[in-house]
Each structure stands twice: as structure tokens, then as C-alpha cells.
C-alpha atoms as a PDB file:
ATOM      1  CA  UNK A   1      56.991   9.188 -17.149  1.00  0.00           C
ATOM      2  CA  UNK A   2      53.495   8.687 -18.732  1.00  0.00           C
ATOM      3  CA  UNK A   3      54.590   5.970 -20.462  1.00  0.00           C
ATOM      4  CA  UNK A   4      55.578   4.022 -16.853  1.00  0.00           C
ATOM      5  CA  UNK A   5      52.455   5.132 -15.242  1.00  0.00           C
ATOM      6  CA  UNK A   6      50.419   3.997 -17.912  1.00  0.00           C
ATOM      7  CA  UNK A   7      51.808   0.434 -17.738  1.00  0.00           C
ATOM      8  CA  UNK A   8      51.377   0.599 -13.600  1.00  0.00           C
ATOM      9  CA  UNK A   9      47.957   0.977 -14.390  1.00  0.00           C
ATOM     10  CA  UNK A  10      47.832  -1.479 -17.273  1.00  0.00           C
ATOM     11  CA  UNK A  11      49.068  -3.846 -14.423  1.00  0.00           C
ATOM     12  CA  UNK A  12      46.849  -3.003 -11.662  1.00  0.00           C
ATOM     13  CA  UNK A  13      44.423  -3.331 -14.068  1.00  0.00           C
ATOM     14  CA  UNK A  14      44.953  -7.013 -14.917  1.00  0.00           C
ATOM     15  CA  UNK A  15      45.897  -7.682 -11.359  1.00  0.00           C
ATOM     16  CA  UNK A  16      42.493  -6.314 -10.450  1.00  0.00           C
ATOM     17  CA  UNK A  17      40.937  -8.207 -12.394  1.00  0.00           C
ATOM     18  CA  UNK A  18      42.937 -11.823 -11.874  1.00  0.00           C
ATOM     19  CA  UNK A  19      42.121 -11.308  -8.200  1.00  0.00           C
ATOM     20  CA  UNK A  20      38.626 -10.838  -8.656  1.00  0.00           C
ATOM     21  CA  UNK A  21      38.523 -14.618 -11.047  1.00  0.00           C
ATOM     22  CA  UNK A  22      40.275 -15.778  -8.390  1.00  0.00           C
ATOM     23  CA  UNK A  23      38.145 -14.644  -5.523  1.00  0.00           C
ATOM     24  CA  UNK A  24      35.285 -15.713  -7.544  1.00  0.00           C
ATOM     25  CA  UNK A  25      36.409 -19.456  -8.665  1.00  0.00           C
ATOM     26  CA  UNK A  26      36.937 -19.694  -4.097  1.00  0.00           C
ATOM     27  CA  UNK A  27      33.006 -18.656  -4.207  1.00  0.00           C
ATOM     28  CA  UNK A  28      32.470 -21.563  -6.668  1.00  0.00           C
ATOM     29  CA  UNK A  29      34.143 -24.168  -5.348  1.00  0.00           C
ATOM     30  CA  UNK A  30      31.815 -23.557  -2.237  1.00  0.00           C
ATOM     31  CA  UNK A  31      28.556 -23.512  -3.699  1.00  0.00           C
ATOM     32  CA  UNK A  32      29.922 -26.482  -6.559  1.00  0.00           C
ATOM     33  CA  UNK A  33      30.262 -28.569  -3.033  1.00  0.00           C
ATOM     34  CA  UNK A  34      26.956 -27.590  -1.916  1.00  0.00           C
ATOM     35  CA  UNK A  35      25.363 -28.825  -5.158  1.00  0.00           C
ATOM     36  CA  UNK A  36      27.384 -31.623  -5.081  1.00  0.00           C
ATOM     37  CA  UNK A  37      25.928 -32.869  -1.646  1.00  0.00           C
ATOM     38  CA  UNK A  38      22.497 -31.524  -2.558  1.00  0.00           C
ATOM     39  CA  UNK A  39      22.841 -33.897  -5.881  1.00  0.00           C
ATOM     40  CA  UNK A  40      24.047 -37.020  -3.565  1.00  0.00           C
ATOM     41  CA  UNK A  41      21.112 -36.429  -0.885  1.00  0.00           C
ATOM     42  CA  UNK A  42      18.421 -36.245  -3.712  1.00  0.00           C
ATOM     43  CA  UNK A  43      19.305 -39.078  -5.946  1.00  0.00           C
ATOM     44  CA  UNK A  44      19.478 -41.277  -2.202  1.00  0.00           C
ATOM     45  CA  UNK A  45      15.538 -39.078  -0.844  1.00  0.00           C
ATOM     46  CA  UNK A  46      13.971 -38.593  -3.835  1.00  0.00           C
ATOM     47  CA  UNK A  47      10.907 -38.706  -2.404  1.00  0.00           C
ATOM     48  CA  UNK A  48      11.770 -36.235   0.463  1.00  0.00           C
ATOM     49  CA  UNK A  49      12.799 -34.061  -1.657  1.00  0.00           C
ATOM     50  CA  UNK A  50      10.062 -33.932  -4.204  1.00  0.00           C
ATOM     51  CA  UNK A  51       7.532 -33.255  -1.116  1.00  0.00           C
ATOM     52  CA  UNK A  52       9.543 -30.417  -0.186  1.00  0.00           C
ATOM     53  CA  UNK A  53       9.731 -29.281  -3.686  1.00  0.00           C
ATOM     54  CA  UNK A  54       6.102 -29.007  -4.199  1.00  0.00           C
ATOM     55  CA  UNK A  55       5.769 -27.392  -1.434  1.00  0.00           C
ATOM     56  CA  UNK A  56       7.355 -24.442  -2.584  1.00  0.00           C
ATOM     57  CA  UNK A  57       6.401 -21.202  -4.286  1.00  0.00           C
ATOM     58  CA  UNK A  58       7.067 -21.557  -7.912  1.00  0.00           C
ATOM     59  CA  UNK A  59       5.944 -17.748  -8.313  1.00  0.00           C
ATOM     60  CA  UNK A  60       8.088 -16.055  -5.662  1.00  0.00           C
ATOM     61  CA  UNK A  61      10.736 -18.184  -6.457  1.00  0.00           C
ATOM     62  CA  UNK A  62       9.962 -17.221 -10.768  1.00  0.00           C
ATOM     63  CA  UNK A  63       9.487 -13.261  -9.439  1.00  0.00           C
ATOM     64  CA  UNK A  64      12.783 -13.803  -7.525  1.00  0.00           C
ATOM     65  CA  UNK A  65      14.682 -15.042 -10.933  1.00  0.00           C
ATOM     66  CA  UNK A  66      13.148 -12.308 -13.573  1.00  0.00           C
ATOM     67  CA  UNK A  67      13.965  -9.761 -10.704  1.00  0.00           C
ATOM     68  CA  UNK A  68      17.965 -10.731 -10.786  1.00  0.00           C
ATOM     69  CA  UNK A  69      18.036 -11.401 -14.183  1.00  0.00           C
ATOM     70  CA  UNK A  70      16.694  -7.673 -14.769  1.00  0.00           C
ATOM     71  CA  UNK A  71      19.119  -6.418 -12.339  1.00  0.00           C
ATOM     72  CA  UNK A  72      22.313  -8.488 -14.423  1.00  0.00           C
ATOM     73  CA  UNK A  73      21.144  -6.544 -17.781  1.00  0.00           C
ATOM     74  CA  UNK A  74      21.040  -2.807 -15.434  1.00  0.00           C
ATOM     75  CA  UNK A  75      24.709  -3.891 -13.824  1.00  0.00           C
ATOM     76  CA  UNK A  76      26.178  -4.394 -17.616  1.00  0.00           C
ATOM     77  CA  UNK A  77      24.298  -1.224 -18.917  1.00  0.00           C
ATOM     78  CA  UNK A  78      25.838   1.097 -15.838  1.00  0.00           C
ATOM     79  CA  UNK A  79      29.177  -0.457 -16.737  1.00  0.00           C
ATOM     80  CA  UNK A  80      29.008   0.127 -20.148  1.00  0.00           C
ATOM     81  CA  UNK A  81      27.610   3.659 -19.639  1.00  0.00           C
ATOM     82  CA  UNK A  82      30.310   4.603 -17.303  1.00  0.00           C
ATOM     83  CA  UNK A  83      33.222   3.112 -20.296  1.00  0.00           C
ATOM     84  CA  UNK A  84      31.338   5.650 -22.534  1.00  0.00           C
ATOM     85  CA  UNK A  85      31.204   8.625 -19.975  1.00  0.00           C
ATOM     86  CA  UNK A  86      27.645   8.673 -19.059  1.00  0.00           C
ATOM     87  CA  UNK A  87      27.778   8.954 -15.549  1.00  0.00           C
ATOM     88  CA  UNK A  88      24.681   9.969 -14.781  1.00  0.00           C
ATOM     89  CA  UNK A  89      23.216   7.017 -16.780  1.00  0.00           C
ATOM     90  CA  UNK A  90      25.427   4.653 -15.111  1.00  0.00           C
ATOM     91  CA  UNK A  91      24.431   6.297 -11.518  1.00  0.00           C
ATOM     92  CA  UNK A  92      20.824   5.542 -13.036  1.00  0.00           C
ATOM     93  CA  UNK A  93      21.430   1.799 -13.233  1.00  0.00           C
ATOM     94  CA  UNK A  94      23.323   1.328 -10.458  1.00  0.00           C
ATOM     95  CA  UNK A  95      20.483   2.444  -8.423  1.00  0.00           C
ATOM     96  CA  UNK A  96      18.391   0.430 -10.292  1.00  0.00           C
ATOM     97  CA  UNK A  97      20.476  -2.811  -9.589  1.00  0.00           C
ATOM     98  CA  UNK A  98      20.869  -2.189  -5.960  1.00  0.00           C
ATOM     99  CA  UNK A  99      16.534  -1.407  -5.698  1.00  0.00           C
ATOM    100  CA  UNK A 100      16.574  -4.966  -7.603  1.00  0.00           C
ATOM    101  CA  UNK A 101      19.015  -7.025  -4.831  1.00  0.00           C
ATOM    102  CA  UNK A 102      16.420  -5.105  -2.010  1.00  0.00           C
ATOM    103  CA  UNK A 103      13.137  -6.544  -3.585  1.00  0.00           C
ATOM    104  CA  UNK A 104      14.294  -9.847  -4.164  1.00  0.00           C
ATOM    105  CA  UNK A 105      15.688  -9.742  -0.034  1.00  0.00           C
ATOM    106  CA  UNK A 106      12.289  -8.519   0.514  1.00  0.00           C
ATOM    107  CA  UNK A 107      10.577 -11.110  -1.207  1.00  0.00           C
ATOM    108  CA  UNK A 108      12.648 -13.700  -0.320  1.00  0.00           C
ATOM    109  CA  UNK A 109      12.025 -12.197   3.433  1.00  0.00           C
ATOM    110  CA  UNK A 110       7.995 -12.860   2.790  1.00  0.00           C
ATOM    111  CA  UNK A 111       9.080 -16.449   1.045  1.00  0.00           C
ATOM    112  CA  UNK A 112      10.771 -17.230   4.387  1.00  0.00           C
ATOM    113  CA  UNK A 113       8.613 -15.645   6.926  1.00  0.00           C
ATOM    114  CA  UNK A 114       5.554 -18.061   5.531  1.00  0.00           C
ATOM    115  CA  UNK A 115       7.061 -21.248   5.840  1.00  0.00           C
ATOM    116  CA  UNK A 116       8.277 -20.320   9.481  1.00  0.00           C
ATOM    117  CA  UNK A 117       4.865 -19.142   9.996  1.00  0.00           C
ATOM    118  CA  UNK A 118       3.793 -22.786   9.040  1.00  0.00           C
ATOM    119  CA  UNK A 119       6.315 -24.210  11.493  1.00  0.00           C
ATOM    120  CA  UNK A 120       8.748 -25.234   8.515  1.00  0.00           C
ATOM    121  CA  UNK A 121      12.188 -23.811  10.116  1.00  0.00           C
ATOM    122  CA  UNK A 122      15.227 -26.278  10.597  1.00  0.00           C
ATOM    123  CA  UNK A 123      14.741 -28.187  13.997  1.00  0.00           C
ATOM    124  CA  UNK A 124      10.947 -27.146  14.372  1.00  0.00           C
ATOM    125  CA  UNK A 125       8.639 -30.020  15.447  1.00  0.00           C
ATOM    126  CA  UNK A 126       6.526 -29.610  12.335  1.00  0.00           C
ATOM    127  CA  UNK A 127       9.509 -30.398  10.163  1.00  0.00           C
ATOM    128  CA  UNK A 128      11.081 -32.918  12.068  1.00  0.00           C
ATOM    129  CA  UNK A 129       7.086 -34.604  11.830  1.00  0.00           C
ATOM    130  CA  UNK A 130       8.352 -35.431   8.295  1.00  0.00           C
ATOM    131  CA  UNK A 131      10.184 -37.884   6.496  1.00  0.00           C
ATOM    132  CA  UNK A 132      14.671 -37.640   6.434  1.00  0.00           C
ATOM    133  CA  UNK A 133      14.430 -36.690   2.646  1.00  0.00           C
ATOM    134  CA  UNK A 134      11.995 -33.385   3.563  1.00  0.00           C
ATOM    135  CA  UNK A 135      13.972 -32.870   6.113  1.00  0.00           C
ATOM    136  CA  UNK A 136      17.118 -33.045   4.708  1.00  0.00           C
ATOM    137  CA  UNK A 137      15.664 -30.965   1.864  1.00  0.00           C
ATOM    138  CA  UNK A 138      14.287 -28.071   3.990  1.00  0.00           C
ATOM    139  CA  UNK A 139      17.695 -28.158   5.592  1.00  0.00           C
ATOM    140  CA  UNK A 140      19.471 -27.461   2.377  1.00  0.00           C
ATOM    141  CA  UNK A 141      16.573 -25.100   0.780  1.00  0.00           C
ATOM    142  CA  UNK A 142      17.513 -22.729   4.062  1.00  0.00           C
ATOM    143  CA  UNK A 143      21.473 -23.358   3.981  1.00  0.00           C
ATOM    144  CA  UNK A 144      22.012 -22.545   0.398  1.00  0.00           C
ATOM    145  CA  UNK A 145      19.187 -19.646  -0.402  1.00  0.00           C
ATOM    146  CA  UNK A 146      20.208 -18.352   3.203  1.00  0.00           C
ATOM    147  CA  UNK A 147      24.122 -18.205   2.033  1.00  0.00           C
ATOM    148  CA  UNK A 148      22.956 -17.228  -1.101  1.00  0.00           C
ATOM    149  CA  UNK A 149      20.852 -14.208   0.081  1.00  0.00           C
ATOM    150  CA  UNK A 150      24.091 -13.311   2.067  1.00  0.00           C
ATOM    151  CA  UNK A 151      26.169 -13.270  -0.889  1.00  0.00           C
ATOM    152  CA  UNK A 152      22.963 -10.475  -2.157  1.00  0.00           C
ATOM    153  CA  UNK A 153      23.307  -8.207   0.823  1.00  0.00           C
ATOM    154  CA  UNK A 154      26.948  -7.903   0.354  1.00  0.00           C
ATOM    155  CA  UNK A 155      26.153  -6.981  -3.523  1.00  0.00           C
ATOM    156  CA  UNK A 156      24.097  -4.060  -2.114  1.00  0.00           C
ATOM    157  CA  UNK A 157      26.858  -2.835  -0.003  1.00  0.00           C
ATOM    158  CA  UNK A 158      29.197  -3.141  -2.424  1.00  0.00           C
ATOM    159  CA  UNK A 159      27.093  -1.527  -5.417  1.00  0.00           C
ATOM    160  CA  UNK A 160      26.380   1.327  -3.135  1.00  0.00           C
ATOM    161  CA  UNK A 161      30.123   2.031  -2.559  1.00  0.00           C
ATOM    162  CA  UNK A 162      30.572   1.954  -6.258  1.00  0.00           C
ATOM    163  CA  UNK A 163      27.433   4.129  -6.249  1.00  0.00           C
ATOM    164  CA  UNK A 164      29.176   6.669  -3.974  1.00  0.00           C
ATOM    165  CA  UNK A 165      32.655   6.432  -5.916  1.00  0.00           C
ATOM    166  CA  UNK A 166      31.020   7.231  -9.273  1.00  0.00           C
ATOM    167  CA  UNK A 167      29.092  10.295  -7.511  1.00  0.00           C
ATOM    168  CA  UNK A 168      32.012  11.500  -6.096  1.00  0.00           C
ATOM    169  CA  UNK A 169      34.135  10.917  -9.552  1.00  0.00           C
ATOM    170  CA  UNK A 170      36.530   8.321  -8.165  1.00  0.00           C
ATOM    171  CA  UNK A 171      35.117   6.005 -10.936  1.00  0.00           C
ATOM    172  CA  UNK A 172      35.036   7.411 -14.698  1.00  0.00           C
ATOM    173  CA  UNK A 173      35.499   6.362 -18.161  1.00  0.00           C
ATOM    174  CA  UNK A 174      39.098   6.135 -17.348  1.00  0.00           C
ATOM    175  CA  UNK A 175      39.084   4.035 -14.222  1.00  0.00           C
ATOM    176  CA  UNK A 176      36.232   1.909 -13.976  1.00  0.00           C
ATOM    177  CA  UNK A 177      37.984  -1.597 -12.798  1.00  0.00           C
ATOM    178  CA  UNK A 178      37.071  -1.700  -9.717  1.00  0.00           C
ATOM    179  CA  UNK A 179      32.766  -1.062 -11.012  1.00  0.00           C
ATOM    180  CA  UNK A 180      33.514  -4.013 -13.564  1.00  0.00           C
ATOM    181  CA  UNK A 181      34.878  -6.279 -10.806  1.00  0.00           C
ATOM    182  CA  UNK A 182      31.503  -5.271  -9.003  1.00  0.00           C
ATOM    183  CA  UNK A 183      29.511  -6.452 -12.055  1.00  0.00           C
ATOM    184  CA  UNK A 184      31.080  -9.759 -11.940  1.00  0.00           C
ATOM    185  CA  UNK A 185      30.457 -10.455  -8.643  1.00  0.00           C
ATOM    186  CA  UNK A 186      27.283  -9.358  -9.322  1.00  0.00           C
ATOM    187  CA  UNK A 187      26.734 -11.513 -12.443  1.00  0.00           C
ATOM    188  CA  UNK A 188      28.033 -14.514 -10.272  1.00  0.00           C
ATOM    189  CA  UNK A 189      25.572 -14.043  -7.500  1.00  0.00           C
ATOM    190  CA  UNK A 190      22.862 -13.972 -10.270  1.00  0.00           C
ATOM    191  CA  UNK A 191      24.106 -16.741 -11.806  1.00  0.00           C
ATOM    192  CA  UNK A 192      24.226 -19.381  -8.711  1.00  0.00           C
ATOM    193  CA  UNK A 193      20.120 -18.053  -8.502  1.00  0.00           C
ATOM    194  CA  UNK A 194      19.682 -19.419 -12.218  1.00  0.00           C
ATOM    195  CA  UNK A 195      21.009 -23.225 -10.597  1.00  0.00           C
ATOM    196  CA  UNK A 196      19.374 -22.408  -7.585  1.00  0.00           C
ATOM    197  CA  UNK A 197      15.703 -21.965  -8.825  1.00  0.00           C
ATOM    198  CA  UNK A 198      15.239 -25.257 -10.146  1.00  0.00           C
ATOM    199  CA  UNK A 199      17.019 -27.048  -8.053  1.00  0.00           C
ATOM    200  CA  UNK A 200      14.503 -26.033  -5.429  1.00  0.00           C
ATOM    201  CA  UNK A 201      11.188 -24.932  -7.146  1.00  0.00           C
ATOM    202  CA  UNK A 202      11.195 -26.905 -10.872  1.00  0.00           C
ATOM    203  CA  UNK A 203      12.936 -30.706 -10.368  1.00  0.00           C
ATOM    204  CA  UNK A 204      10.138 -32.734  -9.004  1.00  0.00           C
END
């Protein structure tokens, strides 16, 4: 009887974790054609696009990137603590991850709010002053950090259910698959930042 429920869980396990690649090769395929058209519009405005580039924030957008980074390395660390039956440690960095995903939303809120504050919002008469390739650029800067900051709230939910399932025990040493397919989504939302950044703030 052990034996059977051990390979159920073995199964569920891999399962788990197969639909979790999967869901996350879906999330690729959306921002790989984002990238793709943002590639296409900026070899064809390159101009356009390097006005709207420089005028950017290179250090929000650099605070923004060491922030995430920071918050990949306390993910793997609560994971790792939680495989080794520190669960107060990994409660530690779990908290710290989800404080991380709020200050970049929060400085990415204050990134936002200026340029709208300048005028610079999609459709806004100040934008629309400008050439198609700033346009076009703004359009995408907004689109894909916008979807992208989406994809950060729903870390924060989702690290503060796994915060509440480790409190309560659900997660342990034993059963920690559903905290590791956390972490990857987690990883993966960092990761699209890292192509993000200097697609936006660094290619001139």
C-alpha cells in the first residue's frame, strides 16, 4: 500500500511539474511574438525607437533589474530551505521575494506615473506630436512592461498562497512541488525582465 501511494505521488509529481513547462513554454510563445514584432518595428524605426529609448530611465529601469534578480536568488533559497526542513527560513524568503515583486510594482508605478505626467501615454496628443517609430515604441514600452508587470502581480498572489500553505504546513520537506512550480514561474517572470531591460533602456 505504501509502495502504490508512493508511486501516485511520484506521478503527480512529474505531472506537476510537466504541466507547469508546459504552461510556461504557452507564456513564451507570447512574449517570443512580442519580441518578434518589437524586433521587426525597430530594425524598419530605428530612429523612433532610439528617441524613445533615450528617453527612458536607465536607473529605475537598472533598480528594477537588481531588485528581481535579488528576489530570483530569495525564491531558490526558500525552496531549497523548505527541501531541507527549514520552514521558518523558507517563510523568511518567501516574504522577502513577495516585498521584492511589491517594490519593483511600486517603482515601476513612479516609472509610469512620470511619463503620463509628461503627457507620454498611448493616444495622448504629446505622443502622437512625435514621429511613427516613437510612437510605435511608446506603444510597445507600455504593452509589454504593462503585461509584464501583470505577469508580477500574479507572482505576488501566488507566492503569498504558497506563503500561507507553508505556514499552515500544507507545504514541507516532503511535498514541496507545488512551491517549486512557484519558483519557476517566478524565475520566468524574472527572466523575460533580463530581455526586457535592454530592449527598452540599453539598445540605442
Amino acid at each position: 500500500m505504501n509502495n502504490t501511494s508512493t508511486i501516485e505521488s511520484h506521478k503527480d509529481y512529474i505531472g506537476a511539474k510537466m504541466g507547469m513547462w508546459l504552461f510556461l513554454f504557452t507564456e513564451l510563445l507570447l512574449f517570443g511574438g512580442l519580441f518578434l514584432i518589437y524586433a521587426v518595428y525597430r530594425y524598419s524605426y530605428h530612429g523612433g525607437f532610439q528617441a524613445g529609448s533615450g528617453e527612458l530611465s536607465t536607473i529605475a529601469g537598472t533598480v528594477n533589474t537588481v531588485i528581481l534578480i535579488t528576489s530570483s536568488l530569495t525564491m531558490a533559497v526558500s525552496i531549497s530551505a523548505i527541501q531541507r526542513g527549514n520552514r521558518k527560513l523558507c517563510l523568511a524568503m518567501l516574504l522577502a521575494t513577495i516585498l521584492f515583486a511589491a517594490a519593483f510594482m511600486v517603482n515601476k508605478y513612479f516609472e509610469w506615473g512620470a511619463k503620463i505626467h509628461h503627457g507620454i501615454y498611448p493616444g495622448s496628443p504629446e505622443l502622437l506630436s512625435n514621429d511613427h517609430g516613437t510612437v510605435l515604441f511608446y506603444g510597445l514600452y507600455y504593452v509589454m512592461t504593462g503585461l509584464h508587470g501583470l505577469h508580477v502581480l500574479v507572482g505576488m498572489v501566488l507566492l503569498s498562497i504558497m506563503f500561507f500553505l507553508v505556514y499552515r504546513g500544507r507545504i514541507d520537506s516532503t511535498d514541496f512541488v507545488k512551491l517549486e512550480n512557484s519558483g519557476l514561474y517566478w524565475h520566468f517572470v524574472d527572466l523575460i525582465w533580463i530581455f526586457l531591460f535592454p530592449l527598452f533602456y540599453l539598445i540605442t
